[in-house]
PDB file of N, CA and C in Angstrom:
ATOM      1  N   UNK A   1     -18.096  26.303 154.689  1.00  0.00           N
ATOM      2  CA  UNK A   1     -18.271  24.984 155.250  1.00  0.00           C
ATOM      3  C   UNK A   1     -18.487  24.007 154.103  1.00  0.00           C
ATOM      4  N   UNK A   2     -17.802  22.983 153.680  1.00  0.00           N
ATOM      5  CA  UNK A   2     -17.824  22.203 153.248  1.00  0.00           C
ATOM      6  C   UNK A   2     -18.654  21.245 153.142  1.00  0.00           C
ATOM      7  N   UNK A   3     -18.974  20.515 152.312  1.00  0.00           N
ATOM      8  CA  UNK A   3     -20.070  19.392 152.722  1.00  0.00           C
ATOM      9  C   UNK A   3     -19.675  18.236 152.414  1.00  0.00           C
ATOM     10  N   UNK A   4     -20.314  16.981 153.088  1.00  0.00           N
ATOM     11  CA  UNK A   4     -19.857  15.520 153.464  1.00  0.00           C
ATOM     12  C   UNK A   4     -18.992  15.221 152.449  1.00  0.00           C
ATOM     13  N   UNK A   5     -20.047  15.078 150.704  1.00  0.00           N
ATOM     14  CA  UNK A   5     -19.758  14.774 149.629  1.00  0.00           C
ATOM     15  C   UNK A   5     -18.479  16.026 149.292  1.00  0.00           C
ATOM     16  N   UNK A   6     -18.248  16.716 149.460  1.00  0.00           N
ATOM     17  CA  UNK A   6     -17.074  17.588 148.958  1.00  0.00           C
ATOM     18  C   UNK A   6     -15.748  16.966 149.865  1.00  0.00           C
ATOM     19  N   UNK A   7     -16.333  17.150 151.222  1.00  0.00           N
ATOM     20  CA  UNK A   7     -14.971  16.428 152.421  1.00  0.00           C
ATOM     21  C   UNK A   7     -14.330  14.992 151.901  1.00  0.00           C
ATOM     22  N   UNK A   8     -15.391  14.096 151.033  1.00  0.00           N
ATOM     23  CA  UNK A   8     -15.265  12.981 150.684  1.00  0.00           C
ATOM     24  C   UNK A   8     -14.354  12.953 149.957  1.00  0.00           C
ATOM     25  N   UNK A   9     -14.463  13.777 148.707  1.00  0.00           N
ATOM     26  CA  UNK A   9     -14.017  13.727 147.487  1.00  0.00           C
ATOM     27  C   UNK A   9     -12.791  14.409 148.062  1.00  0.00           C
ATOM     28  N   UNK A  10     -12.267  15.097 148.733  1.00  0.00           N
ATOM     29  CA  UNK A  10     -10.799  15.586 149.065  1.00  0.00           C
ATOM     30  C   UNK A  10     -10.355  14.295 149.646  1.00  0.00           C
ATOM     31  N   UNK A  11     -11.104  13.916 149.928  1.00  0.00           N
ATOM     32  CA  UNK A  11     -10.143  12.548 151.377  1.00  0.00           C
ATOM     33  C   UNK A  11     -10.052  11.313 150.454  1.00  0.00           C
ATOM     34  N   UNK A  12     -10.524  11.242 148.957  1.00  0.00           N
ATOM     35  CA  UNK A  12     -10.408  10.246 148.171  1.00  0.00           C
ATOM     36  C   UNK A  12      -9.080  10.577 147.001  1.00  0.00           C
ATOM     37  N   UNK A  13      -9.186  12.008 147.013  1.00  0.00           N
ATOM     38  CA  UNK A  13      -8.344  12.598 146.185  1.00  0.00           C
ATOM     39  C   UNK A  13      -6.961  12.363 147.072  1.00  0.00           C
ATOM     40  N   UNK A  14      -6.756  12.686 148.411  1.00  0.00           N
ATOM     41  CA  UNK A  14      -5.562  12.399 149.546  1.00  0.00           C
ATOM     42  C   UNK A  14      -5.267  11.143 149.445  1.00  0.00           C
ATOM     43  N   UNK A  15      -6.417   9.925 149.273  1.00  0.00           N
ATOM     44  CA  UNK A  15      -5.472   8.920 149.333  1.00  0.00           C
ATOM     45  C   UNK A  15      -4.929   8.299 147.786  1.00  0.00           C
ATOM     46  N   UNK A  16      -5.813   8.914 147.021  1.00  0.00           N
ATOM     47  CA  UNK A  16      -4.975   8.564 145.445  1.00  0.00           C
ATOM     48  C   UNK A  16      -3.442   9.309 145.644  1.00  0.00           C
ATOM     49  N   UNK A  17      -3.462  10.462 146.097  1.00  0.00           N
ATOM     50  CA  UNK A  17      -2.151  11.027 145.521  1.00  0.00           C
ATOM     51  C   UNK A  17      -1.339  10.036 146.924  1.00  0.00           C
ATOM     52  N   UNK A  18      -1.138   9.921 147.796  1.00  0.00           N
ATOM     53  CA  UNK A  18      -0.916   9.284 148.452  1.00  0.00           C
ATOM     54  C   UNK A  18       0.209   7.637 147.942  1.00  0.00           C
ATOM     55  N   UNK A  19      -0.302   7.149 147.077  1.00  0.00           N
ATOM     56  CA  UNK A  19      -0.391   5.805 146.590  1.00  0.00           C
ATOM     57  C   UNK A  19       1.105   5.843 145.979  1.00  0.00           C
ATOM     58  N   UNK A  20       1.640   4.482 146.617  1.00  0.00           N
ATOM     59  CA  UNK A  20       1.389   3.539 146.942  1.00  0.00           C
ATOM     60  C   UNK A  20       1.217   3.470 148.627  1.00  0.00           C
ATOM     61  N   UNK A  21       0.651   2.964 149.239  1.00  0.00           N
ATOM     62  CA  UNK A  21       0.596   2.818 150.545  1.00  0.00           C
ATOM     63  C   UNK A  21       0.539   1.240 151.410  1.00  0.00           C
ATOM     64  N   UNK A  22       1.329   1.108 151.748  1.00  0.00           N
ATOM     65  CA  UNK A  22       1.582  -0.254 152.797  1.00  0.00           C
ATOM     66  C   UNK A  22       1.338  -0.570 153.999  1.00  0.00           C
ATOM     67  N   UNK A  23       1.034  -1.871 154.342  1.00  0.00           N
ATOM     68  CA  UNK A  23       0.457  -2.405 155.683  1.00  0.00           C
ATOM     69  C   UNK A  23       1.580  -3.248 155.885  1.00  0.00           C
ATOM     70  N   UNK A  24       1.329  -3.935 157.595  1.00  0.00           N
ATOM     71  CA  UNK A  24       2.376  -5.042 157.613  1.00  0.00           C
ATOM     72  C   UNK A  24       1.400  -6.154 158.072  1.00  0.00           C
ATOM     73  N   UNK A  25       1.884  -7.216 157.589  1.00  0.00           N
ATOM     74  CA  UNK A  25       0.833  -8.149 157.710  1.00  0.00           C
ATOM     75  C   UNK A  25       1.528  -9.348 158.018  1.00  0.00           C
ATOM     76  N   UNK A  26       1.706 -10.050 159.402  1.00  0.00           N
ATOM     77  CA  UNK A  26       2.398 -11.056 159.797  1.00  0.00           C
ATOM     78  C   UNK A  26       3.981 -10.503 159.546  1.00  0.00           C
ATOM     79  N   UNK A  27       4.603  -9.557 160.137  1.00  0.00           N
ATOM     80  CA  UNK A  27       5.832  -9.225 159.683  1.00  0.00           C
ATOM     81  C   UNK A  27       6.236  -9.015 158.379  1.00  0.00           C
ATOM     82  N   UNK A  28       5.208  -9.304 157.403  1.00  0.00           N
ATOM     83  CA  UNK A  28       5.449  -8.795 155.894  1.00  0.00           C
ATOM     84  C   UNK A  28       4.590  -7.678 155.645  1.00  0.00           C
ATOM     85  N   UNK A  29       5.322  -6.858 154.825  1.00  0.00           N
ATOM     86  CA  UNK A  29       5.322  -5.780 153.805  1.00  0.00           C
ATOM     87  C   UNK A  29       4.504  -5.739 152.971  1.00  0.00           C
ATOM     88  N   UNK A  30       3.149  -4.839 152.958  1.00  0.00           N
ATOM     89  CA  UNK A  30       2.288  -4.938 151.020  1.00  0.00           C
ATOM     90  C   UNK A  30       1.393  -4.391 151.388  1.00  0.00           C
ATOM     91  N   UNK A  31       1.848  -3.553 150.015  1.00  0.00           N
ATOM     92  CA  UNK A  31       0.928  -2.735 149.930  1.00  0.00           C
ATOM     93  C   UNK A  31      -1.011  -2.799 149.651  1.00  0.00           C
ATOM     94  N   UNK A  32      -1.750  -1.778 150.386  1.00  0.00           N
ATOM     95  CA  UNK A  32      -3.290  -1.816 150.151  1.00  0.00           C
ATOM     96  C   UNK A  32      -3.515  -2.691 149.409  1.00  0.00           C
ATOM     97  N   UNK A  33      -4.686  -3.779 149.405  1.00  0.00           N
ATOM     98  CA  UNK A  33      -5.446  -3.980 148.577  1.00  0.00           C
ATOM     99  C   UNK A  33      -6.552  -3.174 147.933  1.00  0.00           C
ATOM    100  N   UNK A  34      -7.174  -3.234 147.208  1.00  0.00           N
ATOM    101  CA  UNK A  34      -8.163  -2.132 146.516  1.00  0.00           C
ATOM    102  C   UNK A  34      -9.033  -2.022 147.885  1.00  0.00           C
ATOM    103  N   UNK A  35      -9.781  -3.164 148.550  1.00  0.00           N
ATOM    104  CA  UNK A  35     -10.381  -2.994 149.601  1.00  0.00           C
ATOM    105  C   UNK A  35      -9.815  -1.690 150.399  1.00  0.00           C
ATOM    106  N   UNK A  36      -8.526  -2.217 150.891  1.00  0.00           N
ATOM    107  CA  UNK A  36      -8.220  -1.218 152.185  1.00  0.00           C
ATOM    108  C   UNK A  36      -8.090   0.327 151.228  1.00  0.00           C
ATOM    109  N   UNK A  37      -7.491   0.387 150.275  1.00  0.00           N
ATOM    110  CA  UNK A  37      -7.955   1.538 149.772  1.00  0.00           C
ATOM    111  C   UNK A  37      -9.113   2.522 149.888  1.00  0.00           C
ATOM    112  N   UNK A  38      -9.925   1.196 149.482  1.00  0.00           N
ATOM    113  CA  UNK A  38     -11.765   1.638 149.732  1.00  0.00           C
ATOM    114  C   UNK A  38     -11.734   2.111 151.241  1.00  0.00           C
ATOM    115  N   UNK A  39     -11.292   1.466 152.432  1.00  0.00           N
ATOM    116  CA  UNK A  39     -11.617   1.239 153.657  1.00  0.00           C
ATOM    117  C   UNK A  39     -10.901   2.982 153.851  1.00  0.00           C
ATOM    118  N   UNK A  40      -9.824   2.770 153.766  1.00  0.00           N
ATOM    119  CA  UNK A  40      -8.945   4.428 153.729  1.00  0.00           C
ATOM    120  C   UNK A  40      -9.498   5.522 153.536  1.00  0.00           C
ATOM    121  N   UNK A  41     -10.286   5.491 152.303  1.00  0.00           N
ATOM    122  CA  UNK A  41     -10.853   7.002 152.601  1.00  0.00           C
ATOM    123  C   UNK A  41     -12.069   6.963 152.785  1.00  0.00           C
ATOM    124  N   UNK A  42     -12.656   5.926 152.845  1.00  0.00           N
ATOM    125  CA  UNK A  42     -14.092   6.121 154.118  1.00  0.00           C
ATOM    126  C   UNK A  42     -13.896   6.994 154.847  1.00  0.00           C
ATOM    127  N   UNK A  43     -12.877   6.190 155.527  1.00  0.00           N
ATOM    128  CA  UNK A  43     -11.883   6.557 157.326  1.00  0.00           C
ATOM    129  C   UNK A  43     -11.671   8.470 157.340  1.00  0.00           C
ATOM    130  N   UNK A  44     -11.121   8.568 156.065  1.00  0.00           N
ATOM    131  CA  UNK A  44     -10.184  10.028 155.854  1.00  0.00           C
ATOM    132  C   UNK A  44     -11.552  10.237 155.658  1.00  0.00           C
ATOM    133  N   UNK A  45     -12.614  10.073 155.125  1.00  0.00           N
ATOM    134  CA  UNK A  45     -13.722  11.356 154.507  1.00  0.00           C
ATOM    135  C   UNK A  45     -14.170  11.295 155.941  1.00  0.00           C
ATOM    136  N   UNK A  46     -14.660  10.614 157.081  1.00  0.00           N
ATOM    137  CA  UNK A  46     -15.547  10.703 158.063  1.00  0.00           C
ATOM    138  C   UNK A  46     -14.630  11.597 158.687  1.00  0.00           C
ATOM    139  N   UNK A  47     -13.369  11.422 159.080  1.00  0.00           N
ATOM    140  CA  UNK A  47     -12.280  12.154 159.982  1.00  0.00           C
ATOM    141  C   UNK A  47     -12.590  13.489 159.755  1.00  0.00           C
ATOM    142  N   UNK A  48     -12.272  13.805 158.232  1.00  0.00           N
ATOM    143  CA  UNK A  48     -12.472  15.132 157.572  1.00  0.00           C
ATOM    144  C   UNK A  48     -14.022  15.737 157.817  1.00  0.00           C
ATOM    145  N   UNK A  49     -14.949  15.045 158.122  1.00  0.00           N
ATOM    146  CA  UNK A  49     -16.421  15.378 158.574  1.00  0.00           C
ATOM    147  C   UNK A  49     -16.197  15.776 160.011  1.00  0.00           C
ATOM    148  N   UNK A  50     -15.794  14.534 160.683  1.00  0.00           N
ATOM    149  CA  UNK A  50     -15.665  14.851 162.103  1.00  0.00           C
ATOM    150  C   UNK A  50     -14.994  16.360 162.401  1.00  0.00           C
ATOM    151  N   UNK A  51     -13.644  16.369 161.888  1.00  0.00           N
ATOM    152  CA  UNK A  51     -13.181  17.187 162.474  1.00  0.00           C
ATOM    153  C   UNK A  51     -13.681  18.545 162.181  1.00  0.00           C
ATOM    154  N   UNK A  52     -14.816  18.469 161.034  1.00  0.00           N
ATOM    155  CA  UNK A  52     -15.228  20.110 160.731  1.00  0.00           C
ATOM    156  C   UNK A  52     -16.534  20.301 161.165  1.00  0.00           C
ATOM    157  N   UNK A  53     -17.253  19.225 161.927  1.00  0.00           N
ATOM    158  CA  UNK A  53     -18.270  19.412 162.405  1.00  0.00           C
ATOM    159  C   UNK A  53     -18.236  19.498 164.419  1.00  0.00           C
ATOM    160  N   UNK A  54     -16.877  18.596 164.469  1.00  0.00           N
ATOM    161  CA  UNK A  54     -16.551  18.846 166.147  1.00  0.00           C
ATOM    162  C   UNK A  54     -15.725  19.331 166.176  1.00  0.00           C
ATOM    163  N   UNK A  55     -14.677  19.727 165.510  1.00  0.00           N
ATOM    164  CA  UNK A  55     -13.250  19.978 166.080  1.00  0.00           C
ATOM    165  C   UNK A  55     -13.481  21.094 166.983  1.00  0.00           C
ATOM    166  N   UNK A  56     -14.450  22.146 166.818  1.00  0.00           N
ATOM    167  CA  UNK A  56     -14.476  23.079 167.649  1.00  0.00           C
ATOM    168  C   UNK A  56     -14.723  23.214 169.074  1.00  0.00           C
ATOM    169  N   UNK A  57     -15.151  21.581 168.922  1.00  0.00           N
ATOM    170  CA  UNK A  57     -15.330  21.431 170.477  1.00  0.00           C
ATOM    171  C   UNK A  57     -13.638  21.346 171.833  1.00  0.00           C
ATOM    172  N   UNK A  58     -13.320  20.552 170.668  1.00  0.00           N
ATOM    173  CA  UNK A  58     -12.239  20.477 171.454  1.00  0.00           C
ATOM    174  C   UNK A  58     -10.778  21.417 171.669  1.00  0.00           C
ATOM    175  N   UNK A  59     -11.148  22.623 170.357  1.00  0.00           N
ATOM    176  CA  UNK A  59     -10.577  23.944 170.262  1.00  0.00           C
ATOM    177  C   UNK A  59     -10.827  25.088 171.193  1.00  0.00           C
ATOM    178  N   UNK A  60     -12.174  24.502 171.913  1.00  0.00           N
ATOM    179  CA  UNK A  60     -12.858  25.487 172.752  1.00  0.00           C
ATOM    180  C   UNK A  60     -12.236  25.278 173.811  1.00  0.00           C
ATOM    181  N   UNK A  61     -12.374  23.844 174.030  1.00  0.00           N
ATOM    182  CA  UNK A  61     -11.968  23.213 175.560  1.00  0.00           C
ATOM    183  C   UNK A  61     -10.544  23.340 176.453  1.00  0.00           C
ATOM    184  N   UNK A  62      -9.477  23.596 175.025  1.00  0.00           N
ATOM    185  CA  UNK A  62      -8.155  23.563 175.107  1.00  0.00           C
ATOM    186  C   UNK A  62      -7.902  25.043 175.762  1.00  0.00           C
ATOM    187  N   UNK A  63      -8.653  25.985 174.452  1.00  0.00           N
ATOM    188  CA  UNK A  63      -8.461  27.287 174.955  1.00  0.00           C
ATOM    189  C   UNK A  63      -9.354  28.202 175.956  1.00  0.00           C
ATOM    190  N   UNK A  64     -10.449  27.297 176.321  1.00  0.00           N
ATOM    191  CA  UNK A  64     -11.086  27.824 177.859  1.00  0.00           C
ATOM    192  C   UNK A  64     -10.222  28.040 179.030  1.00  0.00           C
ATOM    193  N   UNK A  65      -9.402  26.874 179.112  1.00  0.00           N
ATOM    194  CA  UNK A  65      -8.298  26.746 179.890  1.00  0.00           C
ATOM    195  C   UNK A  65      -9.089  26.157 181.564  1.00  0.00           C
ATOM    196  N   UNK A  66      -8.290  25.874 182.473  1.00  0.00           N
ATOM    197  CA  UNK A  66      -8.967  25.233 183.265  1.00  0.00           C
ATOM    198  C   UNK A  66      -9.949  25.552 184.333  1.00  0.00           C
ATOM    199  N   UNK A  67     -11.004  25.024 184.926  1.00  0.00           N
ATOM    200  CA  UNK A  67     -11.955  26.029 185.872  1.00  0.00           C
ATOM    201  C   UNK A  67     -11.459  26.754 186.886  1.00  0.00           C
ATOM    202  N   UNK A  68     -10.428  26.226 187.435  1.00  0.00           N
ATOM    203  CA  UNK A  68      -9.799  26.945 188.522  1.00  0.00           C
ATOM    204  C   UNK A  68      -9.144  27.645 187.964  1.00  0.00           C
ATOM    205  N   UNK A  69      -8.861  28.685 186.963  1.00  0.00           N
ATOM    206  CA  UNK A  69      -8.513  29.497 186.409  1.00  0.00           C
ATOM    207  C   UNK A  69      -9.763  30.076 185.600  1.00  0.00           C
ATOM    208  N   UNK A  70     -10.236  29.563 185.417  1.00  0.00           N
ATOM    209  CA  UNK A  70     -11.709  30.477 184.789  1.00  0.00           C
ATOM    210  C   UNK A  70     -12.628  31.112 186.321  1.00  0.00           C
ATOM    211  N   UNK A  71     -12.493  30.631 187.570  1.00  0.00           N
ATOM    212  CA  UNK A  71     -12.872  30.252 188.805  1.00  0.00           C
ATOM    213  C   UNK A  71     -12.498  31.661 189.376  1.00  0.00           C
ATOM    214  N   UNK A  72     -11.034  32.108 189.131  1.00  0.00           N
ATOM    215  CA  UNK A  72     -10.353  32.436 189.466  1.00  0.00           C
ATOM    216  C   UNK A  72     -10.589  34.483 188.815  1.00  0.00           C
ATOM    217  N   UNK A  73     -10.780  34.144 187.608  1.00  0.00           N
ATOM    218  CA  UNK A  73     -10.526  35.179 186.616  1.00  0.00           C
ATOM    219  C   UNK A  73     -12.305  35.660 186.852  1.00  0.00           C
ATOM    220  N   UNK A  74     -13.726  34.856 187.395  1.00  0.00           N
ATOM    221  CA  UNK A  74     -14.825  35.405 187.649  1.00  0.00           C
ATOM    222  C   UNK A  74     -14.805  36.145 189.333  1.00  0.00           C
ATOM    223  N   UNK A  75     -13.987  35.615 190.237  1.00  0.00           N
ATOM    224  CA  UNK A  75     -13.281  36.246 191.179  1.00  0.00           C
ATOM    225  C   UNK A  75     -12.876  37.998 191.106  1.00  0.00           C
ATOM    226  N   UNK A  76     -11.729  37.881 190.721  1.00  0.00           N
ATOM    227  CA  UNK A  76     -11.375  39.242 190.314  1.00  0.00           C
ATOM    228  C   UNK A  76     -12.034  39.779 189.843  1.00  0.00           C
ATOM    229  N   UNK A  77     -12.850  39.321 188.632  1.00  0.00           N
ATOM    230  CA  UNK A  77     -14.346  40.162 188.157  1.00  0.00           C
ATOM    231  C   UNK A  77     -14.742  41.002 188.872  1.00  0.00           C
ATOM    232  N   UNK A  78     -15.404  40.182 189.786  1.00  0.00           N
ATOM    233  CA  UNK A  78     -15.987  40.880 190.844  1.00  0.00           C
ATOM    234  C   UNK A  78     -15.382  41.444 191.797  1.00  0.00           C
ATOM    235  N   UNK A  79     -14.236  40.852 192.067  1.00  0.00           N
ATOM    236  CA  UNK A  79     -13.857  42.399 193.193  1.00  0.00           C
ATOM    237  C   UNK A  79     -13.298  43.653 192.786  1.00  0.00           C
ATOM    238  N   UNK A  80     -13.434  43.474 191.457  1.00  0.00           N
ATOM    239  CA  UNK A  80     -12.765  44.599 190.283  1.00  0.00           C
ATOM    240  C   UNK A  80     -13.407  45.457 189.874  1.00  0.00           C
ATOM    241  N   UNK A  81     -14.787  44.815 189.496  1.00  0.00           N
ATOM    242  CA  UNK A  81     -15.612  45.336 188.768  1.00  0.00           C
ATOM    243  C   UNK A  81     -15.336  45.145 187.262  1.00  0.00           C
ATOM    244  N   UNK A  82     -14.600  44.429 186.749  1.00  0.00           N
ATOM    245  CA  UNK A  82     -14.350  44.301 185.403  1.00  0.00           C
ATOM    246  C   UNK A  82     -15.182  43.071 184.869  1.00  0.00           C
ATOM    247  N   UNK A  83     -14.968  42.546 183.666  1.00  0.00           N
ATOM    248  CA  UNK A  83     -15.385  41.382 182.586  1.00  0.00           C
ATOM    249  C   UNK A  83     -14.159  40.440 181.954  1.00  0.00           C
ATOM    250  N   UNK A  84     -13.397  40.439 182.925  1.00  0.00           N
ATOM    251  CA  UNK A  84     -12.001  40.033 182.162  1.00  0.00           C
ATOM    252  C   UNK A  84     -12.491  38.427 181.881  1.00  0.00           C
ATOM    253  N   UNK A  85     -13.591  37.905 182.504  1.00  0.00           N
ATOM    254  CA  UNK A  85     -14.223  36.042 182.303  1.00  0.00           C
ATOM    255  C   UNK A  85     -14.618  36.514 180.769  1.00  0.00           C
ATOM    256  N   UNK A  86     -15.722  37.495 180.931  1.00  0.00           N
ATOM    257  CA  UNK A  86     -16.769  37.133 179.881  1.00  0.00           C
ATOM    258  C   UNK A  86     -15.947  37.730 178.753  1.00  0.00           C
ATOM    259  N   UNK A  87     -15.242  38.204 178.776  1.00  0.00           N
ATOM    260  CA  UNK A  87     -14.312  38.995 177.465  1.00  0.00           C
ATOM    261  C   UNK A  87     -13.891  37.569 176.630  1.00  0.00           C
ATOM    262  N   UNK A  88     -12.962  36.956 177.852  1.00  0.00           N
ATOM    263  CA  UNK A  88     -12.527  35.277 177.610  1.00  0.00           C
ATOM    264  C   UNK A  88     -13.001  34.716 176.599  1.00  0.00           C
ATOM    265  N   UNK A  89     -14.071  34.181 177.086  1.00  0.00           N
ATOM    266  CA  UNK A  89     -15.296  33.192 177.067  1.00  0.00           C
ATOM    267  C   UNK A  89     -15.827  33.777 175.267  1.00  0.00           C
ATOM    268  N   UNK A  90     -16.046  35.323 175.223  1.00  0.00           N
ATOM    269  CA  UNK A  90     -16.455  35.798 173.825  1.00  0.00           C
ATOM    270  C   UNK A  90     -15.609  35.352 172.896  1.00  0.00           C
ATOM    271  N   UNK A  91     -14.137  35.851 173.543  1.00  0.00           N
ATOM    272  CA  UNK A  91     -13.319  35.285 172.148  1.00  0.00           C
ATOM    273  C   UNK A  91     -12.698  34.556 172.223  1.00  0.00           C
ATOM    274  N   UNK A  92     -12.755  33.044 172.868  1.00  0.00           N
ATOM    275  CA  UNK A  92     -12.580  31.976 172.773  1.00  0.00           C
ATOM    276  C   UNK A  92     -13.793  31.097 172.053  1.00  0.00           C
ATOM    277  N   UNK A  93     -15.013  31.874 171.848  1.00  0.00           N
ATOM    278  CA  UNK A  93     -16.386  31.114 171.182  1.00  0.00           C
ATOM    279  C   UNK A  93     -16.053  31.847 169.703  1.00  0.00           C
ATOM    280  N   UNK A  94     -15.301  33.228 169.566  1.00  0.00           N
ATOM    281  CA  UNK A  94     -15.519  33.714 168.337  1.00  0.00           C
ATOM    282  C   UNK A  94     -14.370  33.201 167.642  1.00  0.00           C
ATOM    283  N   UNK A  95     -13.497  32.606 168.327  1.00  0.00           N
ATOM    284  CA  UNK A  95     -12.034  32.349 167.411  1.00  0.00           C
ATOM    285  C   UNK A  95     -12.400  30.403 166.957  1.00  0.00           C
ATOM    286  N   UNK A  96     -13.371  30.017 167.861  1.00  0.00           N
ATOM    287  CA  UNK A  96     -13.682  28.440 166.964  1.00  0.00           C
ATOM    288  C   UNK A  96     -15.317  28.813 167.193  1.00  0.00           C
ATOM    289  N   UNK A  97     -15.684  28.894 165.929  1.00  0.00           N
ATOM    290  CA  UNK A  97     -17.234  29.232 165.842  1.00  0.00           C
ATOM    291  C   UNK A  97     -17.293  27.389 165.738  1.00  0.00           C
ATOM    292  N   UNK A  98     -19.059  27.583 166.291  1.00  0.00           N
ATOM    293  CA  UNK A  98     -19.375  26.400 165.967  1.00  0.00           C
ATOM    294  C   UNK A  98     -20.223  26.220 164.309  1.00  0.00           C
ATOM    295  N   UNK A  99     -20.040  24.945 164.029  1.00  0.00           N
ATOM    296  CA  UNK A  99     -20.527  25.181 162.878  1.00  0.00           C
ATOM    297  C   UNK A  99     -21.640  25.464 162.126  1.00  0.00           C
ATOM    298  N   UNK A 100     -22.075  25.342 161.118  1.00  0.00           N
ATOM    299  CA  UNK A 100     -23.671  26.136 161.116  1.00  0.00           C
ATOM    300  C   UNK A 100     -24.796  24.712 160.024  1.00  0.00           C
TER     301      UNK A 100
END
Protein backbone atom coordinates (compact mmCIF):
# COMPACT_ATOMS: atom_id res chain seq x y z
CA UNK A 1 0.00 0.00 0.00
CA UNK A 2 1.30 3.05 -0.98
CA UNK A 3 1.20 6.23 0.78
CA UNK A 4 -0.42 9.75 0.01
CA UNK A 5 3.13 11.32 -0.41
CA UNK A 6 4.39 8.33 -2.66
CA UNK A 7 0.71 8.32 -4.73
CA UNK A 8 1.61 12.07 -5.06
CA UNK A 9 4.87 11.87 -6.35
CA UNK A 10 3.71 9.21 -9.16
CA UNK A 11 0.74 11.50 -10.15
CA UNK A 12 3.34 14.48 -10.41
CA UNK A 13 5.77 12.33 -12.20
CA UNK A 14 2.41 11.31 -14.79
CA UNK A 15 1.81 14.69 -15.42
CA UNK A 16 5.50 15.82 -16.18
CA UNK A 17 5.95 12.98 -18.58
CA UNK A 18 2.67 13.80 -19.91
CA UNK A 19 3.67 17.47 -21.07
CA UNK A 20 2.77 19.28 -23.15
CA UNK A 21 -0.89 19.29 -22.28
CA UNK A 22 -3.81 21.57 -23.61
CA UNK A 23 -7.09 23.17 -22.67
CA UNK A 24 -9.62 24.96 -24.86
CA UNK A 25 -10.40 28.17 -23.81
CA UNK A 26 -13.13 30.24 -25.69
CA UNK A 27 -12.66 27.95 -28.80
CA UNK A 28 -8.87 28.45 -28.57
CA UNK A 29 -6.14 26.05 -28.09
CA UNK A 30 -3.18 26.36 -25.12
CA UNK A 31 -1.58 24.71 -23.50
CA UNK A 32 -1.51 24.46 -19.18
CA UNK A 33 -0.44 27.24 -17.48
CA UNK A 34 2.04 26.38 -14.63
CA UNK A 35 -1.12 26.87 -12.40
CA UNK A 36 -3.26 24.23 -14.12
CA UNK A 37 -0.28 22.08 -14.09
CA UNK A 38 -0.15 22.61 -10.31
CA UNK A 39 -4.06 22.09 -10.31
CA UNK A 40 -3.44 18.57 -12.45
CA UNK A 41 -1.72 16.67 -10.23
CA UNK A 42 -3.34 17.70 -7.09
CA UNK A 43 -6.40 16.20 -9.02
CA UNK A 44 -4.19 12.92 -10.25
CA UNK A 45 -2.51 12.52 -6.63
CA UNK A 46 -6.09 12.64 -4.73
CA UNK A 47 -7.68 10.28 -7.63
CA UNK A 48 -4.64 8.00 -7.11
CA UNK A 49 -5.49 8.18 -3.12
CA UNK A 50 -9.06 7.76 -3.75
CA UNK A 51 -8.92 5.03 -5.83
CA UNK A 52 -6.51 2.95 -3.45
CA UNK A 53 -8.25 3.74 -0.47
CA UNK A 54 -12.05 3.16 -2.04
CA UNK A 55 -11.78 1.55 -5.13
CA UNK A 56 -12.57 -1.58 -3.36
CA UNK A 57 -15.69 -0.50 -2.61
CA UNK A 58 -16.91 -0.30 -5.76
CA UNK A 59 -14.98 -3.64 -6.93
CA UNK A 60 -17.00 -5.31 -4.30
CA UNK A 61 -20.28 -3.90 -5.38
CA UNK A 62 -19.82 -4.76 -9.11
CA UNK A 63 -18.81 -8.25 -8.24
CA UNK A 64 -21.46 -8.99 -5.41
CA UNK A 65 -23.74 -8.87 -8.22
CA UNK A 66 -27.36 -8.07 -7.60
CA UNK A 67 -29.66 -8.93 -4.39
CA UNK A 68 -32.06 -10.76 -6.23
CA UNK A 69 -29.44 -12.95 -7.22
CA UNK A 70 -27.58 -13.00 -4.01
CA UNK A 71 -31.52 -13.50 -2.68
CA UNK A 72 -31.70 -16.16 -4.79
CA UNK A 73 -28.29 -18.12 -4.35
CA UNK A 74 -29.16 -17.88 -0.02
CA UNK A 75 -32.43 -19.73 -1.22
CA UNK A 76 -30.93 -22.72 -2.69
CA UNK A 77 -28.57 -22.64 0.27
CA UNK A 78 -30.98 -23.67 2.15
CA UNK A 79 -32.96 -26.00 0.41
CA UNK A 80 -29.64 -27.64 -0.49
CA UNK A 81 -27.94 -27.54 2.35
CA UNK A 82 -24.93 -25.99 0.76
CA UNK A 83 -22.85 -22.39 1.18
CA UNK A 84 -22.81 -21.54 -2.39
CA UNK A 85 -23.83 -17.38 -0.81
CA UNK A 86 -21.17 -17.47 1.74
CA UNK A 87 -18.44 -19.11 -0.53
CA UNK A 88 -19.47 -15.86 -2.86
CA UNK A 89 -19.38 -13.29 -0.48
CA UNK A 90 -15.60 -14.87 0.89
CA UNK A 91 -14.14 -14.51 -2.37
CA UNK A 92 -15.53 -11.59 -3.58
CA UNK A 93 -14.11 -9.79 -0.04
CA UNK A 94 -10.76 -11.78 -0.65
CA UNK A 95 -10.24 -10.83 -4.35
CA UNK A 96 -10.68 -6.71 -3.35
CA UNK A 97 -9.34 -6.64 0.21
CA UNK A 98 -10.08 -3.60 1.89
CA UNK A 99 -7.33 -1.54 2.67
CA UNK A 100 -5.34 -1.55 5.83
Amino acid sequence: MATKEELQTLADQEIEDAKPLYKQVNNETMEFSDADYDQAKIDRGNFKWETQQFGYIQARQEAYGSIENQLDMQYWDNVNSTTTWKDHIAKVKSDNPKPE
